[in-house]
N, C-alpha and C. Protein backbone atom coordinates (compact mmCIF):
# COMPACT_ATOMS: atom_id res chain seq x y z
N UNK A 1 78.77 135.17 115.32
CA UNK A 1 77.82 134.16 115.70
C UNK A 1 77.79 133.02 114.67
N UNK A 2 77.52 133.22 113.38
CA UNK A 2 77.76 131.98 112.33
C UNK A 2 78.71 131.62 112.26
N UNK A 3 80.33 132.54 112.70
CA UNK A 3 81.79 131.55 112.71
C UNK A 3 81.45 130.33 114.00
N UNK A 4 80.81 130.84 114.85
CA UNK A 4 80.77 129.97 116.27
C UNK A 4 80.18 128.77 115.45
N UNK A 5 78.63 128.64 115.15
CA UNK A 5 77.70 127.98 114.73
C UNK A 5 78.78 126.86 113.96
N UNK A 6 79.08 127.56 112.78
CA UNK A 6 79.96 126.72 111.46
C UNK A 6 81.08 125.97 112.71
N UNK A 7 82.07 126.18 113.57
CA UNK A 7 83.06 125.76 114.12
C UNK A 7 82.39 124.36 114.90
N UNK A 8 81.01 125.23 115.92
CA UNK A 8 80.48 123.75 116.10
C UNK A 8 79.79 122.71 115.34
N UNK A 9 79.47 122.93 114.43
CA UNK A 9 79.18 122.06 113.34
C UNK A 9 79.96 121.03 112.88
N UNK A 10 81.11 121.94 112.32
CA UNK A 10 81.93 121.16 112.03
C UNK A 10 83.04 119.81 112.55
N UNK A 11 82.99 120.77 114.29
CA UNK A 11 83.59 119.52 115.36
C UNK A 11 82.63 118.57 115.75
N UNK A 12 81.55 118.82 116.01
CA UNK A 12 80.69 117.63 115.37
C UNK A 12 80.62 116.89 114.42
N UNK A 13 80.76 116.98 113.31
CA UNK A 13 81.33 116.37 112.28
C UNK A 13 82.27 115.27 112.38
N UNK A 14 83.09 115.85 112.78
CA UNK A 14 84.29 115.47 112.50
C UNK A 14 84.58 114.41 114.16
N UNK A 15 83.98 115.10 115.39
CA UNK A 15 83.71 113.84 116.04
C UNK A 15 82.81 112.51 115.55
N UNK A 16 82.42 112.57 115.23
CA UNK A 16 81.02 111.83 114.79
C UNK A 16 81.77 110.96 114.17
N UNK A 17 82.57 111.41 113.08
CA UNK A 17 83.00 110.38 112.03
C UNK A 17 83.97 109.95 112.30
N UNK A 18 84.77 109.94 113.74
CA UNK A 18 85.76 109.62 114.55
C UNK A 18 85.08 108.20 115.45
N UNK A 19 84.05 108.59 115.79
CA UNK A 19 83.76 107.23 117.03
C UNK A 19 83.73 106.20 115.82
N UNK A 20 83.26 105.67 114.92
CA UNK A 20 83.48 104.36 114.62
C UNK A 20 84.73 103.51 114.90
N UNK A 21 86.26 104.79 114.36
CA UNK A 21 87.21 104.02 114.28
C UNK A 21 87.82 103.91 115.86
N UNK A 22 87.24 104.79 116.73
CA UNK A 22 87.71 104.85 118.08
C UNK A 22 87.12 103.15 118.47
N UNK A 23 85.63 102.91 118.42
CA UNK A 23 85.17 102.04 119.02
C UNK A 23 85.29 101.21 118.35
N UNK A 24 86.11 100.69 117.07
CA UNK A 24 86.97 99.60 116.62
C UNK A 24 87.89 99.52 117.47
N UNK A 25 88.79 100.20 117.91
CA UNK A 25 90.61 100.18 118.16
C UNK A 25 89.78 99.64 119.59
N UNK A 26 88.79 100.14 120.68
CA UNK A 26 88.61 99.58 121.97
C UNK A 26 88.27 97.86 121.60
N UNK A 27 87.41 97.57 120.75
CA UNK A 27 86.97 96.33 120.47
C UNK A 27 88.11 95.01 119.64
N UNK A 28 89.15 95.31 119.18
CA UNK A 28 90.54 95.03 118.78
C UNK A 28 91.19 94.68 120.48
N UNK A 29 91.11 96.13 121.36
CA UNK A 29 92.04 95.95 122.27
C UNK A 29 91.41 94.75 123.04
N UNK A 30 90.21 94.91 123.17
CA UNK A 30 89.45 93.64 124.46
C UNK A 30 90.01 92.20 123.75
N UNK A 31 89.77 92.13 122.21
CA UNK A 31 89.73 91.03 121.70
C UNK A 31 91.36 90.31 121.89
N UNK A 32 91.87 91.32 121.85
CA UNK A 32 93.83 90.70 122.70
C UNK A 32 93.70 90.60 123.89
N UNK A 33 93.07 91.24 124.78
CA UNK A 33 93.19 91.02 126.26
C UNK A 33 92.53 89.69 126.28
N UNK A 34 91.52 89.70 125.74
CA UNK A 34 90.94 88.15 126.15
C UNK A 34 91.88 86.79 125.41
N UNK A 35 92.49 87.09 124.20
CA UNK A 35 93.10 85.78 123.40
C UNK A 35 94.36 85.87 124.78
N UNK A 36 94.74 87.04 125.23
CA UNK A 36 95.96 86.51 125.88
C UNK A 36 95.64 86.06 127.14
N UNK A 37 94.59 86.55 128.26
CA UNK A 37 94.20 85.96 129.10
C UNK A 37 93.93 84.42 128.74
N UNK A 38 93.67 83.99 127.84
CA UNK A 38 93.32 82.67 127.43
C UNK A 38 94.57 81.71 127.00
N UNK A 39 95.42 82.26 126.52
CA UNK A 39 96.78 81.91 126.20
C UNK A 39 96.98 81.61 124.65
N UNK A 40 96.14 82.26 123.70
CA UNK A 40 96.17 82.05 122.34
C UNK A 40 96.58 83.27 121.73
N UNK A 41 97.74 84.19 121.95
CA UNK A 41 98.43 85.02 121.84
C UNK A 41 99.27 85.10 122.32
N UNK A 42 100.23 84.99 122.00
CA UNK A 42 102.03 85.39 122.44
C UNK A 42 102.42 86.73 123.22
N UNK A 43 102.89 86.80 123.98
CA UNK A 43 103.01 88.53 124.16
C UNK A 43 103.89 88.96 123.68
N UNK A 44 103.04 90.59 123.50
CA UNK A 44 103.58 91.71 122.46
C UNK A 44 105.60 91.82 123.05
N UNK A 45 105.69 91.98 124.12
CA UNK A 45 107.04 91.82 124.34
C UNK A 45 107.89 90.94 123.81
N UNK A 46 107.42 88.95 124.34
CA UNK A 46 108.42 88.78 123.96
C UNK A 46 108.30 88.66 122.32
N UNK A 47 107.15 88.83 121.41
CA UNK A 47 107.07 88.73 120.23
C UNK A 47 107.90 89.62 119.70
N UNK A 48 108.21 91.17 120.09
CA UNK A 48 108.84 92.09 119.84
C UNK A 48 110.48 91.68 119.76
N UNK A 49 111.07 91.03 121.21
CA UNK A 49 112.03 90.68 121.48
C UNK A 49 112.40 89.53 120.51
N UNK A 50 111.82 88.73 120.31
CA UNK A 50 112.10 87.19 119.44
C UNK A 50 112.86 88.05 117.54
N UNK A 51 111.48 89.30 117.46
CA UNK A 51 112.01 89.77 116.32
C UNK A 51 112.99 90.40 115.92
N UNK A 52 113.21 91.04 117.07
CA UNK A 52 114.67 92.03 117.31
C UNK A 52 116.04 90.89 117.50
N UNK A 53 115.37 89.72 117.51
CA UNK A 53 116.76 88.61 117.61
C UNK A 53 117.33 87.80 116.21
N UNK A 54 116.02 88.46 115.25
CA UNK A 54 116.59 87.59 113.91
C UNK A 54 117.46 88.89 113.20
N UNK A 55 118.19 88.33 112.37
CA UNK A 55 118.45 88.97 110.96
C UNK A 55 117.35 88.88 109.93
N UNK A 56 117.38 90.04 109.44
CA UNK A 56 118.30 91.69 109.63
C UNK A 56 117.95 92.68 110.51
N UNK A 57 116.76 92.38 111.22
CA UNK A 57 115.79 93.15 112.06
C UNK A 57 116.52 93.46 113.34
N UNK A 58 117.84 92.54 113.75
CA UNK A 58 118.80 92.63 114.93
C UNK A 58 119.63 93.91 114.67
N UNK A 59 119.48 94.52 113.35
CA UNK A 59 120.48 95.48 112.50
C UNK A 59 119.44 96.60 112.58
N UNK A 60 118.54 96.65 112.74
CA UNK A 60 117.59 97.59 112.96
C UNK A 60 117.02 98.53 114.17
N UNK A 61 116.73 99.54 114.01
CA UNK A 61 116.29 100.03 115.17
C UNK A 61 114.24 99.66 114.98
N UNK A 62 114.34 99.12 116.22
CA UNK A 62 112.59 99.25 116.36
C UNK A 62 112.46 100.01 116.67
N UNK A 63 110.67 100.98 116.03
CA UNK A 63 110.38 102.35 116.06
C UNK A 63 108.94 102.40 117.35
N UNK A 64 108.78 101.25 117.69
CA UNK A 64 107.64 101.02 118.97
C UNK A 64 106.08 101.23 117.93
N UNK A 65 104.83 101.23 118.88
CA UNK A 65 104.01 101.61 118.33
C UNK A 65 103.15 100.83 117.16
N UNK A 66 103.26 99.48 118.08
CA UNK A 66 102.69 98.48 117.52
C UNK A 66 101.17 98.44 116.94
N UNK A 67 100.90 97.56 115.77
CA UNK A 67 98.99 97.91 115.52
C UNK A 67 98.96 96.84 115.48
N UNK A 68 97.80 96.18 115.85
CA UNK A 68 97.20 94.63 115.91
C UNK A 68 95.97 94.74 114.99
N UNK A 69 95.83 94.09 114.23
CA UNK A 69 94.49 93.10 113.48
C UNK A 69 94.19 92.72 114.02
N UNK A 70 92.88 92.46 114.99
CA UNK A 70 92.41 91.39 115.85
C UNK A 70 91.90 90.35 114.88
N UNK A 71 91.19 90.67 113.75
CA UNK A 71 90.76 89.79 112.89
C UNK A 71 91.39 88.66 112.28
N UNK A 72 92.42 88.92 111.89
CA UNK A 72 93.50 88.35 111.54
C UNK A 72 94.99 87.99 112.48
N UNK A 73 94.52 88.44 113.50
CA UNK A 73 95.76 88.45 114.62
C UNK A 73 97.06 88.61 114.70
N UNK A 74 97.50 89.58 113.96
CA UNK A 74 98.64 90.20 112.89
C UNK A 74 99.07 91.21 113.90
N UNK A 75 100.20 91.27 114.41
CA UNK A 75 101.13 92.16 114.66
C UNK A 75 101.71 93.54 113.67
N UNK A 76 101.82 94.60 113.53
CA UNK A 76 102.25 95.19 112.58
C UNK A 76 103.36 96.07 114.01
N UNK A 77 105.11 95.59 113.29
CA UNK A 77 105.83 96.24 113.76
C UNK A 77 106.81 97.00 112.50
N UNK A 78 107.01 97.98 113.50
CA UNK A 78 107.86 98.78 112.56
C UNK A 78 109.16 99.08 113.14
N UNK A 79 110.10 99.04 111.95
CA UNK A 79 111.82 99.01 112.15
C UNK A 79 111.86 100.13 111.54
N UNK A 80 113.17 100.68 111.67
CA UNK A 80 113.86 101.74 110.85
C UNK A 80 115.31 100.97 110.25
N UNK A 81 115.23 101.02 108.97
CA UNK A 81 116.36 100.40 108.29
C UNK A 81 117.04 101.42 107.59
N UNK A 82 118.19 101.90 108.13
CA UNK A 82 118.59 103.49 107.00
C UNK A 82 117.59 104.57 107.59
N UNK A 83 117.35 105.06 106.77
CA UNK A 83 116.39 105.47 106.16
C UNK A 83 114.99 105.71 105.71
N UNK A 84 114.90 104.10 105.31
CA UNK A 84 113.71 103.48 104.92
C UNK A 84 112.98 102.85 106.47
N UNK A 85 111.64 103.22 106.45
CA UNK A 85 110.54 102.53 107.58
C UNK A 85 110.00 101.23 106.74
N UNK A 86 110.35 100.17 108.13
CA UNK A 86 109.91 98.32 107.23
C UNK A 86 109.35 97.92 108.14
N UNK A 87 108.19 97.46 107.85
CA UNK A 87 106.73 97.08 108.57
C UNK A 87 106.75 96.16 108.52
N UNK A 88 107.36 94.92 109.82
CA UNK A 88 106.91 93.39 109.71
C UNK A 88 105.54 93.12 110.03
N UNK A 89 105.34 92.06 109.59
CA UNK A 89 104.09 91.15 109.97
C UNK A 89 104.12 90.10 110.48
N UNK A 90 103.94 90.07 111.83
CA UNK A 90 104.01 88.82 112.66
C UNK A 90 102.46 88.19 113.07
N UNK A 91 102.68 86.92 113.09
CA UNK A 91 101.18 86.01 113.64
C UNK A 91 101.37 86.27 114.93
N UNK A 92 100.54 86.69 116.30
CA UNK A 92 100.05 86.62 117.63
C UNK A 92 100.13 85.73 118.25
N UNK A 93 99.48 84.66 117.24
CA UNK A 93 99.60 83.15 118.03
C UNK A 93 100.22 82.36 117.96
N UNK A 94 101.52 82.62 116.88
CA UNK A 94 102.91 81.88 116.69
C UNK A 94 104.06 82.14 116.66
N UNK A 95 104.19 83.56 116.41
CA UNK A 95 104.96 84.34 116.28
C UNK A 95 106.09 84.41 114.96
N UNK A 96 105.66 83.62 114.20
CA UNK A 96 106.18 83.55 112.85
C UNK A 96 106.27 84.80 112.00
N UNK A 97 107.01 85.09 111.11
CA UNK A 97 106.97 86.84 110.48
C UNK A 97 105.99 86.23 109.23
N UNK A 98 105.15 87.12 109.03
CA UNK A 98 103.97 86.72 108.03
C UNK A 98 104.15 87.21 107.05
N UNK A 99 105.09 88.30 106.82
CA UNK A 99 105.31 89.31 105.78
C UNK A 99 105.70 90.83 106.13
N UNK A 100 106.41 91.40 105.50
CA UNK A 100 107.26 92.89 105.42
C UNK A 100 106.66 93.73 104.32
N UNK A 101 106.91 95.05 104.56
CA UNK A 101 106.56 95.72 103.72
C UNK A 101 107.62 97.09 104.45
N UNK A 102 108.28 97.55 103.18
CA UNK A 102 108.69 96.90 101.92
C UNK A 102 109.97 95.65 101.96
C-alpha cells in the first residue's frame, strides 16, 4: 500500500513539473503557425532544403527533428558530420545561418 501511495506521488510529481515545459512547446508551436500564416516565417522545408544546398552542410547528412525559438525565431537544425552532431542556427524570417555549434 505505501509502494502504491509513494509511486503515485511521485508521478505526480513528476507530471506536474512536466506541464510547464509541455505548455511552452504548444505556445512556441501556435506562435509559428501564426508568423507563417502571416508570411513572416520561411518554411521549415524549404529552409531545411536551402541548407542542405550550401557547403559543407550539402556533405552532411541531416538528422530531422527540428527545435524552434519562437522568441528569437531561430531554427535549430541538426547535421551529422562524421561522427560529430553540428547544430545550425538559422533565422525563420530570412533564412540566413545565424550560427553552428560546434
Amino acid at each position: 500500500m505505501i509502494r502504491t501511495l509513494t509511486f503515485a506521488l511521485i508521478s505526480a510529481l513528476l507530471l506536474s513539473a512536466a506541464a510547464p515545459a509541455i505548455a511552452r512547446g504548444d505556445r512556441d508551436q501556435d506562435h509559428l503557425r501564426e508568423a507563417a500564416a502571416q508570411g513572416q516565417v520561411i518554411p521549415l522545408n524549404r529552409l531545411i532544403a536551402d541548407v542542405r544546398s550550401r557547403a559543407p552542410y550539402s556533405e552532411m547528412t541531416y538528422l530531422g527533428g527540428p527545435q524552434f525559438d519562437a522568441g528569437r525565431m531561430i531554427y535549430a537544425l541538426k547535421f551529422m558530420d562524421g561522427s560529430q552532431v553540428v547544430v545550425v542556427y538559422v533565422d525563420a524570417r530570412t533564412g540566413r545561418i545565424v550560427g553552428r555549434k560546434p
